[in-house]
Each structure stands twice: as structure tokens, then as C-alpha cells.
Protein backbone atom coordinates (compact mmCIF):
# COMPACT_ATOMS: atom_id res chain seq x y z
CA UNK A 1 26.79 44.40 -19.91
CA UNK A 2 29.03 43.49 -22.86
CA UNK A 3 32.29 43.68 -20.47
CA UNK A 4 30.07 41.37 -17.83
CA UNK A 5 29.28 38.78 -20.61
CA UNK A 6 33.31 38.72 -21.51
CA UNK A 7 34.54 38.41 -18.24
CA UNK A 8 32.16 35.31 -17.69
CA UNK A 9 32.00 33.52 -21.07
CA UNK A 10 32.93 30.53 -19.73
CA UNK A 11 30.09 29.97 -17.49
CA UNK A 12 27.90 31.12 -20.12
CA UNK A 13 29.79 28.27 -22.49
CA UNK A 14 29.22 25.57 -19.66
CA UNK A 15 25.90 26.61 -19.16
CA UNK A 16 24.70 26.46 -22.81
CA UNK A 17 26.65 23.16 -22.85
CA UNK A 18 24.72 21.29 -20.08
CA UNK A 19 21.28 23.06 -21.39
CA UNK A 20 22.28 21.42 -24.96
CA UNK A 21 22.94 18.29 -23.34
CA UNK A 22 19.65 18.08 -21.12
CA UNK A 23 17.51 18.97 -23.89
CA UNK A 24 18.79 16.26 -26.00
CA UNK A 25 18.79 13.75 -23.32
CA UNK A 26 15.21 14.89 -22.43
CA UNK A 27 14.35 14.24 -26.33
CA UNK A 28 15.98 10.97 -26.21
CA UNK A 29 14.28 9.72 -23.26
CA UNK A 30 10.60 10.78 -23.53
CA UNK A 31 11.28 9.42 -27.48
CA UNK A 32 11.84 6.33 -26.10
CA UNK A 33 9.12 6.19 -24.13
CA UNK A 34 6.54 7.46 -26.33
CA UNK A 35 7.52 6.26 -29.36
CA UNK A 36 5.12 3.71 -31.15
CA UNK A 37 5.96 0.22 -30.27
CA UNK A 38 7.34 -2.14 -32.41
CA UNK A 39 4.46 -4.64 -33.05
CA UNK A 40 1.96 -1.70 -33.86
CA UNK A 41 5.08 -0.53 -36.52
CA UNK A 42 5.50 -4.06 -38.01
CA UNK A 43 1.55 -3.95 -38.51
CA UNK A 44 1.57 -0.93 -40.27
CA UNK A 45 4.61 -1.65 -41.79
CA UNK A 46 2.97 -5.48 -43.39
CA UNK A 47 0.13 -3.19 -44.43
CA UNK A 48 1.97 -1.04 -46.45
CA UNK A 49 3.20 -3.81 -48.55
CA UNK A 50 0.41 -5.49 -48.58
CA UNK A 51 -1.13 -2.15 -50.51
CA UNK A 52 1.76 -1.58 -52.71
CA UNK A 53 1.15 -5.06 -53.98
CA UNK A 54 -2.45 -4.51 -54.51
CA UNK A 55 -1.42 -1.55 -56.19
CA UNK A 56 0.80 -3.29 -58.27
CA UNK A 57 -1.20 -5.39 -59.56
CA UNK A 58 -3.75 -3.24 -60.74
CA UNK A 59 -1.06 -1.50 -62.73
CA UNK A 60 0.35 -4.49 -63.94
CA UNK A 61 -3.83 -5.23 -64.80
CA UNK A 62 -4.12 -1.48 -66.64
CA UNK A 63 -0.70 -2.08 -68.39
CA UNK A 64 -2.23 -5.52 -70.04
CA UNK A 65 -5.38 -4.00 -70.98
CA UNK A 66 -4.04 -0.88 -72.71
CA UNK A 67 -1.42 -3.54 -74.58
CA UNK A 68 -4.71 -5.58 -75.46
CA UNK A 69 -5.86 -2.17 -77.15
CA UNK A 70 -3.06 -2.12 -79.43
């Protein structure tokens, strides 16, 4: 087996080549298809800001009160 695998390595090096190279195409292509689209990600992205504002202000809210307690 061992002496089979030696004498044909390079098949065995194309062939692991062109499944590496399908694979990653394959990836690339069904990412681009099903990957979210971009209005739905600049929704989600204005919502995160909009929350880490909110947030911010409530800290900014706690940090004046517990300055008040002083």
C-alpha cells in the first residue's frame, strides 16, 4: 500500500489540491448567496448603536447620581 501511495503521490497531491480548491470555492459561493443582505445588516447594525447610546446614557445618568451622593 505504502509503495502504491509513493509511486502515485502526485496524483494524490493534485487531487487534494483541486478538493481544497472546490471546497473553498463551494464556501465562497453558497456564502455569497446566503449571506444576510446588506440592508437587513445596516438595520441591525443602526440598532446596535442606537442601544449603546441608550446604554450610555444611563451610565452617564448612574455616574451623576452616585457623584450627587458624595
Amino acid at each position: 500500500m505504502i509503495q502504491f501511495i509513493r509511486e502515485h503521490w502526485v496524483q494524490y497531491l493534485v487531487g487534494a489540491t483541486v478538493a481544497a480548491l472546490l471546497g473553498l470555492g463551494l464556501s465562497f459561493f453558497l456564502g455569497s448567496i446566503w449571506s444576510t443582505p446588506e440592508s437587513v445588516r445596516a438595520e441591525r447594525a443602526e440598532a446596535e448603536q442606537q442601544k449603546d447610546e441608550e446604554l450610555g446614557e444611563i451610565e452617564f445618568e448612574m455616574r451623576d447620581a452616585s457623584e450627587d451622593d458624595r
